[in-house]
C-alpha atoms as a PDB file:
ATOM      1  CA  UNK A   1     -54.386  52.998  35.193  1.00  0.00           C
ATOM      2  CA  UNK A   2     -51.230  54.495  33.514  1.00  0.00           C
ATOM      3  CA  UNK A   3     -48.901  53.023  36.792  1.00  0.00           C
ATOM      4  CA  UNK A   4     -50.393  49.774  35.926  1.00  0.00           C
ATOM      5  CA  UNK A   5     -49.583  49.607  32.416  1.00  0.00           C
ATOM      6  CA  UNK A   6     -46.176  50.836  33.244  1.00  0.00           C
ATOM      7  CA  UNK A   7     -45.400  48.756  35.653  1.00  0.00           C
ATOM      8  CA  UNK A   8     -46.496  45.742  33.195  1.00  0.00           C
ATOM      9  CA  UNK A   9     -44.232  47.497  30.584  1.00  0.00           C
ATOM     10  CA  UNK A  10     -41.316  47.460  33.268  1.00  0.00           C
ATOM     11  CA  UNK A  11     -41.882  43.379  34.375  1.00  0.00           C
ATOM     12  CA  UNK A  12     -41.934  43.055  30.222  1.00  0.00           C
ATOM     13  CA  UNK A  13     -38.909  44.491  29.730  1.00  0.00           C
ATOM     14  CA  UNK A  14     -37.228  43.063  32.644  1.00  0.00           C
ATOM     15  CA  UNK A  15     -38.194  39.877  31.021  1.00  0.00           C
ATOM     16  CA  UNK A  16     -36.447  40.471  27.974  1.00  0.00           C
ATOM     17  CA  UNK A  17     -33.396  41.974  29.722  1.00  0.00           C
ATOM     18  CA  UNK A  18     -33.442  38.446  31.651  1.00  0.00           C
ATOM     19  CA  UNK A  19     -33.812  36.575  28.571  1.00  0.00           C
ATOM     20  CA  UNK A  20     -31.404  38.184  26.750  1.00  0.00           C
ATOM     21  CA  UNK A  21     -28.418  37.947  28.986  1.00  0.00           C
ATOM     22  CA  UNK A  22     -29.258  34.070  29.223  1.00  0.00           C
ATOM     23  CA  UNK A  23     -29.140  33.739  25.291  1.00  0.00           C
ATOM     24  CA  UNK A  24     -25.841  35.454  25.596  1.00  0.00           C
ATOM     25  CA  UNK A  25     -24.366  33.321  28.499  1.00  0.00           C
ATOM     26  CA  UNK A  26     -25.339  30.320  26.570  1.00  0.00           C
ATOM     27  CA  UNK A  27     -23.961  31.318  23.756  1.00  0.00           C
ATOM     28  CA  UNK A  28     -20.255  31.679  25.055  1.00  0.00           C
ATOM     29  CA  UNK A  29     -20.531  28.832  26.698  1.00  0.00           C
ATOM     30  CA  UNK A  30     -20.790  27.188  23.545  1.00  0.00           C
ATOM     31  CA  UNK A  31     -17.972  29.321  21.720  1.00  0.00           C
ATOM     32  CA  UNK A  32     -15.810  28.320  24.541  1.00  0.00           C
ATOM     33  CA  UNK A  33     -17.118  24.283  24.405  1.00  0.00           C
ATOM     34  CA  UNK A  34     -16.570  24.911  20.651  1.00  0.00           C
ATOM     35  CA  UNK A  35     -12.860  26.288  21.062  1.00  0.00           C
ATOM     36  CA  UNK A  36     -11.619  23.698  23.620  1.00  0.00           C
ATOM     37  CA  UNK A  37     -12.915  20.711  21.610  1.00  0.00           C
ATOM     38  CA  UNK A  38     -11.293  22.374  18.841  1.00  0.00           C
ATOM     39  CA  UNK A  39      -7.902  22.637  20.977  1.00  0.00           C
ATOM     40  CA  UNK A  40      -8.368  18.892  21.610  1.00  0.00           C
ATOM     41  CA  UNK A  41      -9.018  17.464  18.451  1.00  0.00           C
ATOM     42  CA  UNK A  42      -5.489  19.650  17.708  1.00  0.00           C
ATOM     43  CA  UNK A  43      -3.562  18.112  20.417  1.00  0.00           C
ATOM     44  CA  UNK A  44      -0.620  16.373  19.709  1.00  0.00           C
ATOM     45  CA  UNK A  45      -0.025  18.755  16.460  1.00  0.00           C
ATOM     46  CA  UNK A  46       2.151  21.671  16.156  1.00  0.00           C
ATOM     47  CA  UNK A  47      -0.529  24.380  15.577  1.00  0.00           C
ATOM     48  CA  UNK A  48      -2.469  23.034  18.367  1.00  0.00           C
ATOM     49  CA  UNK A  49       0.669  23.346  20.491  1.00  0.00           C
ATOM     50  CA  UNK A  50       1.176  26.913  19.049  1.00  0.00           C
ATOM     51  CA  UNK A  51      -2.388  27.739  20.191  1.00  0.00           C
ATOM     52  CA  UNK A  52      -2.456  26.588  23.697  1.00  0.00           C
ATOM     53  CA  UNK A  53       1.313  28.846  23.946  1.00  0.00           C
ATOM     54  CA  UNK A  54      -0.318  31.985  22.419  1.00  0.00           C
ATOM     55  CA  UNK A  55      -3.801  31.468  24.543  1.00  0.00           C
ATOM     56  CA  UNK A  56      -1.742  30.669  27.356  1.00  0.00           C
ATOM     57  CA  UNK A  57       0.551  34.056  26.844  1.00  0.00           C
ATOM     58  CA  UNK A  58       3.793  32.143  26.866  1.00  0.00           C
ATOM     59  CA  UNK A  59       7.006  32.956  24.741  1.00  0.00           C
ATOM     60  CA  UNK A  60       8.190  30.736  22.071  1.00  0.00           C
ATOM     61  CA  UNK A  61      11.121  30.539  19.499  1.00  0.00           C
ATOM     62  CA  UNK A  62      10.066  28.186  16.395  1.00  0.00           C
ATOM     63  CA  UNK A  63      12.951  27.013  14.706  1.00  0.00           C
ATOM     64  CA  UNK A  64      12.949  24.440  11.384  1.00  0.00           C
ATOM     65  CA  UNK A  65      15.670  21.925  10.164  1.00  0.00           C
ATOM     66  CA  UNK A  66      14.867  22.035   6.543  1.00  0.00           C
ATOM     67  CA  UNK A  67      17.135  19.299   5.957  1.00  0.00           C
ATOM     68  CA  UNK A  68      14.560  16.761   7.986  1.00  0.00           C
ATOM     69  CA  UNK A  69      11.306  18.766   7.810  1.00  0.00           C
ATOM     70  CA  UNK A  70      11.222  19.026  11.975  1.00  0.00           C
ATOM     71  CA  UNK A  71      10.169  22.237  13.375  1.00  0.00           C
ATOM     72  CA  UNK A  72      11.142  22.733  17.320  1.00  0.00           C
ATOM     73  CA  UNK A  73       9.205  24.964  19.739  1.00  0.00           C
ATOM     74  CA  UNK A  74      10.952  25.867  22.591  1.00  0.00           C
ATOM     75  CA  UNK A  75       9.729  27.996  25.776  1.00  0.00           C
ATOM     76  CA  UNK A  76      13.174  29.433  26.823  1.00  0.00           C
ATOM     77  CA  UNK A  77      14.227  28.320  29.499  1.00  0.00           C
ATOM     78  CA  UNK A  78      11.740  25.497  30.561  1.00  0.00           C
ATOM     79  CA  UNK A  79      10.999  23.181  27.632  1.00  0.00           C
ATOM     80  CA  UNK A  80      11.400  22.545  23.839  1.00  0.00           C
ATOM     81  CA  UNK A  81       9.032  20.335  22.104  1.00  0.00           C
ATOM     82  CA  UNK A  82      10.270  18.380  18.493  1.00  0.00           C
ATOM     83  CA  UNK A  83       7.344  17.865  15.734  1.00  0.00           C
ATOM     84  CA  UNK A  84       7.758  15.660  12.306  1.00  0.00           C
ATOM     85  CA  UNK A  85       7.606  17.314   8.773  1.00  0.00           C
ATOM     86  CA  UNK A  86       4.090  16.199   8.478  1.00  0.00           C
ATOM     87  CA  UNK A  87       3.347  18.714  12.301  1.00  0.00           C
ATOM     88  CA  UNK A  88       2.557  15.802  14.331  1.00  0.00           C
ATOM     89  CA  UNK A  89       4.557  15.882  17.876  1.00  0.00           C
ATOM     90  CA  UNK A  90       7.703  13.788  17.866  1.00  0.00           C
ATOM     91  CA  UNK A  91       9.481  14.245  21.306  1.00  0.00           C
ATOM     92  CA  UNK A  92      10.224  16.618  23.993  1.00  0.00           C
ATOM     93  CA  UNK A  93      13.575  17.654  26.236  1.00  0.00           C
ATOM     94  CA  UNK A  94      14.834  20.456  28.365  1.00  0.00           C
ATOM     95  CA  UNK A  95      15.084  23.346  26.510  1.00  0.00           C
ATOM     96  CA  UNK A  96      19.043  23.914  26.643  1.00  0.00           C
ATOM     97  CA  UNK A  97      18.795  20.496  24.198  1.00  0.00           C
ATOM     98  CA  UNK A  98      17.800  22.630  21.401  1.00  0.00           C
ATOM     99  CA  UNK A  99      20.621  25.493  22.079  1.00  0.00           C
ATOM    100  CA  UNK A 100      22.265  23.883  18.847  1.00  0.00           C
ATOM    101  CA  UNK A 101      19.738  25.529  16.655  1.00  0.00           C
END
């Protein structure tokens, strides 16, 4: 009798162990649906641009014109990226275009 009731115990908690790790897959899937929508509803802004660098592991140099407002991010070497006073994305060139900086 006591191998039965452990053995029930064991399916039980095997159950739970089951259920458990589902909960938790399900929950990062959310957290990551949750983080790429808010990525998205970013895009086109300078902090979502900052965001996708950082997650992404890449280098930047930020540099502001405080005469116009416009703050440049540029990826040395590849790219540099122009956005308005108000962080909104205003144009984008090679990155030697903003060596004047």
């Amino acid at each position: 009798m006591d191998k039965r009731i452990r053995e029930k115990l064991k399916q039980r908690l095997q159950g739970f162990e089951y259920r458990q790790r589902d909960r938790e897959q399900q929950r990062s899937a959310r957290q990551r649906g949750y983080r790429i929508a808010n990525m998205m509803r970013e895009q086109g802004t300078l902090n979502g641009a900052r965001k996708y660098l950082e997650l992404k592991g890449v280098a930047y140099h930020q540099s502001a014109d405080p005469r116009t407002g416009r703050v440049t991010l540029t990826v040395p070497g590849q790219v540099s990226f122009a956005y308005g006073p108000d962080g909104r994305f205003v144009s984008s060139g090679p990155a030697s275009a903003s060596a004047n900086d």
